[in-house]
N, C-alpha and C. Protein backbone atom coordinates (compact mmCIF):
# COMPACT_ATOMS: atom_id res chain seq x y z
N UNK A 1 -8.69 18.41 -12.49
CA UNK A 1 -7.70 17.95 -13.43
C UNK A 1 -7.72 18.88 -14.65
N UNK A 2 -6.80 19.65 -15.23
CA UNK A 2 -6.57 20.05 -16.37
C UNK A 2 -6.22 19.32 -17.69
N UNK A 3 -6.35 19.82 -18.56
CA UNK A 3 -6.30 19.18 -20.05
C UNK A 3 -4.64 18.69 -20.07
N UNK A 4 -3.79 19.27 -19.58
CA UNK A 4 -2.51 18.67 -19.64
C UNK A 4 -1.65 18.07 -18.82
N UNK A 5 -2.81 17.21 -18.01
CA UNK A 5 -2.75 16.09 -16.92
C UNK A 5 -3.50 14.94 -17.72
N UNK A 6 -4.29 15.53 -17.65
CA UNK A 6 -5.01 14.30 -18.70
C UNK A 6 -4.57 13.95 -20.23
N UNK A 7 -3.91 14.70 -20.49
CA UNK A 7 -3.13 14.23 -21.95
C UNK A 7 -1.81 13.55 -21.38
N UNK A 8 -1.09 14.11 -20.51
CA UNK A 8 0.06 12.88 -19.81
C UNK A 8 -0.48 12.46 -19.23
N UNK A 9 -1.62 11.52 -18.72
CA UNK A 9 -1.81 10.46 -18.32
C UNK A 9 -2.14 9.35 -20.21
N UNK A 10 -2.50 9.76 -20.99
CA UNK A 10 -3.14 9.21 -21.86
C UNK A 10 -2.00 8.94 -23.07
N UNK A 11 -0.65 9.61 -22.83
CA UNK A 11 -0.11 9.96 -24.11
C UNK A 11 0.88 8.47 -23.64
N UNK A 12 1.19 7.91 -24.82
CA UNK A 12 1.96 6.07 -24.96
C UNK A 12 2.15 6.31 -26.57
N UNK A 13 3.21 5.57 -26.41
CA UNK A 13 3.49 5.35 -28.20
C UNK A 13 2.88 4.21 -29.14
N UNK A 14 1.68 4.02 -28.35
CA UNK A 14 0.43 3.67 -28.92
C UNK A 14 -0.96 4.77 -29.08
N UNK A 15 -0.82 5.74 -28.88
CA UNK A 15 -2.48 6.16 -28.72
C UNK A 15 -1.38 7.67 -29.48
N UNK A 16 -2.22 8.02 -30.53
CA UNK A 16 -2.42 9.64 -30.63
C UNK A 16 -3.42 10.47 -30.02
N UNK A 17 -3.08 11.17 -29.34
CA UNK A 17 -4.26 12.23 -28.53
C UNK A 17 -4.22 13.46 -29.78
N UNK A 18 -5.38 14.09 -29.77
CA UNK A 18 -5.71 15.48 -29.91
C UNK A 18 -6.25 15.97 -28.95
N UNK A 19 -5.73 16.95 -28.88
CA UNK A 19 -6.51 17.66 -27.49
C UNK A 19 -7.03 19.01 -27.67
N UNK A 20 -8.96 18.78 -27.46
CA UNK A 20 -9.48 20.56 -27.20
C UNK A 20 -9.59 20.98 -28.19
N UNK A 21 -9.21 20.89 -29.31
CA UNK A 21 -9.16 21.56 -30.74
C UNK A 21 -10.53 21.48 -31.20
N UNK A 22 -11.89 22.10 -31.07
CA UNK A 22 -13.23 22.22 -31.24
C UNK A 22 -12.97 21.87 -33.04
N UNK A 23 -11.97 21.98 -33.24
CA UNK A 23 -12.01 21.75 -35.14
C UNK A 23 -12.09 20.90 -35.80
N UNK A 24 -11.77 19.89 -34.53
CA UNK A 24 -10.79 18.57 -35.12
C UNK A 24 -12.17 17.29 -35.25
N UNK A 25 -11.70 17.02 -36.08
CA UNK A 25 -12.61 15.95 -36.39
C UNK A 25 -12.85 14.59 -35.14
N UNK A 26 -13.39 14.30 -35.44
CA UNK A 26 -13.72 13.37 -33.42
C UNK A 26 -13.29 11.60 -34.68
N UNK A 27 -12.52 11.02 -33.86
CA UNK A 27 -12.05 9.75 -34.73
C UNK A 27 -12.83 8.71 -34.90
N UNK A 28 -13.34 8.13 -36.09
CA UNK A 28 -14.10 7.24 -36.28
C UNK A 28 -13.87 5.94 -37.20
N UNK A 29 -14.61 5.23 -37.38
CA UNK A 29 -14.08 4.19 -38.11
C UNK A 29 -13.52 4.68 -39.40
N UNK A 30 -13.90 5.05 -39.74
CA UNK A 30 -13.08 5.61 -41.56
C UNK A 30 -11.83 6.10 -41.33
N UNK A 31 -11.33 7.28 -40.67
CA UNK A 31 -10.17 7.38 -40.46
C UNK A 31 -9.33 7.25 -39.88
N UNK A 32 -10.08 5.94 -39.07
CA UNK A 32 -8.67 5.23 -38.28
C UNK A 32 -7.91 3.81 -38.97
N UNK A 33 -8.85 3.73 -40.25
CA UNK A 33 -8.40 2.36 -41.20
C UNK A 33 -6.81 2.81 -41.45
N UNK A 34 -6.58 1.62 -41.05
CA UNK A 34 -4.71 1.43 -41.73
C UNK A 34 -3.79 2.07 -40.55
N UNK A 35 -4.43 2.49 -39.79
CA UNK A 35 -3.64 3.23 -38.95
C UNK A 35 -3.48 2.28 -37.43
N UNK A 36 -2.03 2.25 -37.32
CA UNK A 36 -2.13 1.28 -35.94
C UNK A 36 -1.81 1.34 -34.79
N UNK A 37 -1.95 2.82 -34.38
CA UNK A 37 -2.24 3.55 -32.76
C UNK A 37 -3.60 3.64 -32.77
N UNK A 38 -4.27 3.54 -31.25
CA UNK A 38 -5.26 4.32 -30.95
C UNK A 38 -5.37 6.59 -30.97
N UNK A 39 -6.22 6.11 -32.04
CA UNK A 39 -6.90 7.37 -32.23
C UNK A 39 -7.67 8.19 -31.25
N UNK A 40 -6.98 9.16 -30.36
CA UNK A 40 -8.26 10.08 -29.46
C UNK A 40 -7.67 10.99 -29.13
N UNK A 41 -9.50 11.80 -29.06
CA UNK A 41 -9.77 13.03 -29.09
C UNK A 41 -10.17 12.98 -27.98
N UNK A 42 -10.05 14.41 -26.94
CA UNK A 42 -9.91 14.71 -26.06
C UNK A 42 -10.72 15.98 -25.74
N UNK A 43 -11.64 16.74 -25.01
CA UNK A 43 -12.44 17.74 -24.78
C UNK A 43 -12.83 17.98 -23.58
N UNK A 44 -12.66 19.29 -22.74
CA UNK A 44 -13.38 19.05 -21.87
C UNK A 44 -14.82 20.25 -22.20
N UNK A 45 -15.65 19.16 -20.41
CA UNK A 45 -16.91 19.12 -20.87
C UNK A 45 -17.63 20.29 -21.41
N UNK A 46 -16.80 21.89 -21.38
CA UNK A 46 -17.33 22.78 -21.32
C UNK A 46 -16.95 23.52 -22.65
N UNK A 47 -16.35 22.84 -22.92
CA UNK A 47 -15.06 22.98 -24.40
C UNK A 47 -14.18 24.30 -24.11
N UNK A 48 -13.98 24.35 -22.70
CA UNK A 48 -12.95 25.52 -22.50
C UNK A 48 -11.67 24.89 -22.27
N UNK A 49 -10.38 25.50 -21.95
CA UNK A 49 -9.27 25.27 -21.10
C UNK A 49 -9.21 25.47 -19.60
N UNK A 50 -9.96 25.67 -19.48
CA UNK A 50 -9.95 26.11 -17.95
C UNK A 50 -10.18 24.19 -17.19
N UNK A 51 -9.49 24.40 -15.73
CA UNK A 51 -9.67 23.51 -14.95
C UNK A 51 -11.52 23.00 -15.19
N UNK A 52 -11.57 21.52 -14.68
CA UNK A 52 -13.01 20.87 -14.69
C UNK A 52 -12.65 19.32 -14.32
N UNK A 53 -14.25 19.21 -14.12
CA UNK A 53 -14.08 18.45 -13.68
C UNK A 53 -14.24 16.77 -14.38
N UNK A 54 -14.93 17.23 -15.71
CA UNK A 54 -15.40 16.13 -16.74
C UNK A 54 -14.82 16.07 -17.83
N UNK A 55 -14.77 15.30 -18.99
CA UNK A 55 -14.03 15.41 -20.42
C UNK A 55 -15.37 14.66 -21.06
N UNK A 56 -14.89 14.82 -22.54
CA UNK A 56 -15.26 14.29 -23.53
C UNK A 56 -14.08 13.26 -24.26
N UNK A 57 -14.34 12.32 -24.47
CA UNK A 57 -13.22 11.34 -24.70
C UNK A 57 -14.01 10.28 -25.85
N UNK A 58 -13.37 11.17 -27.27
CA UNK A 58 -13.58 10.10 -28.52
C UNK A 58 -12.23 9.20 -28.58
N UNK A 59 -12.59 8.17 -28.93
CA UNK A 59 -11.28 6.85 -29.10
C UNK A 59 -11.30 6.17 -30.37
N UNK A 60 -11.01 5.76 -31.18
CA UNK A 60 -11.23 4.63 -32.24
C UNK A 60 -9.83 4.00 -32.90
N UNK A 61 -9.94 2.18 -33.30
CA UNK A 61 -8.92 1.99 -34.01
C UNK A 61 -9.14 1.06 -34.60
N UNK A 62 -8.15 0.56 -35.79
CA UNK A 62 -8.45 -0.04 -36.72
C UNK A 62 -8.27 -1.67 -35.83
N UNK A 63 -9.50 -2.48 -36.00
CA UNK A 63 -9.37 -3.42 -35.04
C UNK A 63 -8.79 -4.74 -35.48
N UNK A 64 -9.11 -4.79 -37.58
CA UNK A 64 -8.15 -5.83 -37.80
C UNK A 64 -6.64 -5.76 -37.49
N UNK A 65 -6.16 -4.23 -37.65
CA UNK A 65 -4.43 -3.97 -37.95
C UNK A 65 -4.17 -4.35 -36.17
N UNK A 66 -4.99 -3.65 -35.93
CA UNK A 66 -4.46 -4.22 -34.31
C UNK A 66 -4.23 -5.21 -33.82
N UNK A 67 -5.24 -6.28 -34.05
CA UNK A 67 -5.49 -7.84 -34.02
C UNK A 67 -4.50 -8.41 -34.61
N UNK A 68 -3.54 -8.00 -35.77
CA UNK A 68 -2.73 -8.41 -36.09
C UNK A 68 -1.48 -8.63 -35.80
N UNK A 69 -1.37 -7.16 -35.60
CA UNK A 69 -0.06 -6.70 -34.87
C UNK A 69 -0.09 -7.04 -33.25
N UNK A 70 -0.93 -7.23 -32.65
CA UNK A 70 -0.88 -8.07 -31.14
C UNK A 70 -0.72 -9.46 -31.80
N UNK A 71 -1.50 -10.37 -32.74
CA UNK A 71 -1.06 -11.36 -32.60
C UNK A 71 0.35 -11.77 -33.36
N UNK A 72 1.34 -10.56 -34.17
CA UNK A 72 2.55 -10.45 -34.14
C UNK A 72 3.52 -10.42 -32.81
N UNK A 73 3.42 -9.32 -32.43
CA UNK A 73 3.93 -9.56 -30.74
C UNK A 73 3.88 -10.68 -29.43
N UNK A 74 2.63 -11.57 -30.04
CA UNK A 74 2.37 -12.96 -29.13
C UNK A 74 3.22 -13.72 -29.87
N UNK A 75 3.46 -13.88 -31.14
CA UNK A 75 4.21 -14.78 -31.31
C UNK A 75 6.09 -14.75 -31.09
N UNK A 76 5.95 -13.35 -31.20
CA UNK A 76 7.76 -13.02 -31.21
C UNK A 76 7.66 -13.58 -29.72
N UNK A 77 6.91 -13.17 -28.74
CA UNK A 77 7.11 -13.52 -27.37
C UNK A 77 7.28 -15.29 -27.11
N UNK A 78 6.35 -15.76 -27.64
CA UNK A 78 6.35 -17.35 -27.59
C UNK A 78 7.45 -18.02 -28.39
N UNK A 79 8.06 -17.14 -29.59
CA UNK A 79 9.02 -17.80 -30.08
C UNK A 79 10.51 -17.59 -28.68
N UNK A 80 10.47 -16.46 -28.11
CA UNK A 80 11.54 -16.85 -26.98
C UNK A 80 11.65 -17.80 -26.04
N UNK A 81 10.46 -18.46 -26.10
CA UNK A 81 10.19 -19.60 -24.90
C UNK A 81 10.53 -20.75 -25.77
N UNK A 82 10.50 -20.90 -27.13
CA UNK A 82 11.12 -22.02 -27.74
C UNK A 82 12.13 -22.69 -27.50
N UNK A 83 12.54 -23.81 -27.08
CA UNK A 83 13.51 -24.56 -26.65
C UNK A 83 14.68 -24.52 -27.83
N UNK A 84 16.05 -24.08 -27.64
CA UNK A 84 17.15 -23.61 -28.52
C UNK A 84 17.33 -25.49 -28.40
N UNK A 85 18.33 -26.00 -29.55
CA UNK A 85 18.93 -27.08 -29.98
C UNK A 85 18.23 -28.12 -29.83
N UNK A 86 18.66 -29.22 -29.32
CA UNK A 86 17.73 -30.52 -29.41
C UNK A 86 17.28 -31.23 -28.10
N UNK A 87 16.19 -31.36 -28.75
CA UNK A 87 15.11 -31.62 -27.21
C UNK A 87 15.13 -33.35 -26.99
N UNK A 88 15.32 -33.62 -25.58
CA UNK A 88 15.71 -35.20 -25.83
C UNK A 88 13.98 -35.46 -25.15
């Protein structure tokens, strides 16, 4: 698998990837506060580009904003199941 198989398998308009960039800071609790995609960094095992067979895979996210915003989305969902006009 190459690095840009594995970044389209991983890339959603929830998660920011970095990919391979030996520079980049690996994501951790501090700078994933406030932020409400999953944060990850991406490496493989040899820190080359070349084909392999392993990665390095940092992840992190802010777990209250998340918690929130899922339990925003549970409710928009449950408010559609609400019965419209009057219930006998």
């Amino acid at each position: 698998m190459q690095l840009s198989q594995l970044e389209a398998s991983l890339s959603s308009e929830h998660i920011d990837v970095i990919m391979g960039d030996a520079d980049a800071d690996v994501p951790n609790n501090l700078n994933t506060v406030g932020q409400s995609n999953v944060m990850a960094r991406v490496r493989t095992g040899d820190g080359s580009d070349a084909p392999t067979t392993h990665f390095w895979i940092w992840a992190s996210l802010d777990n209250l904003k998340f918690g929130a915003l899922n339990a925003i989305a549970c409710a928009q969902e449950l408010s559609k199941l609400r019965p419209q006009g009057k219930v006998q």
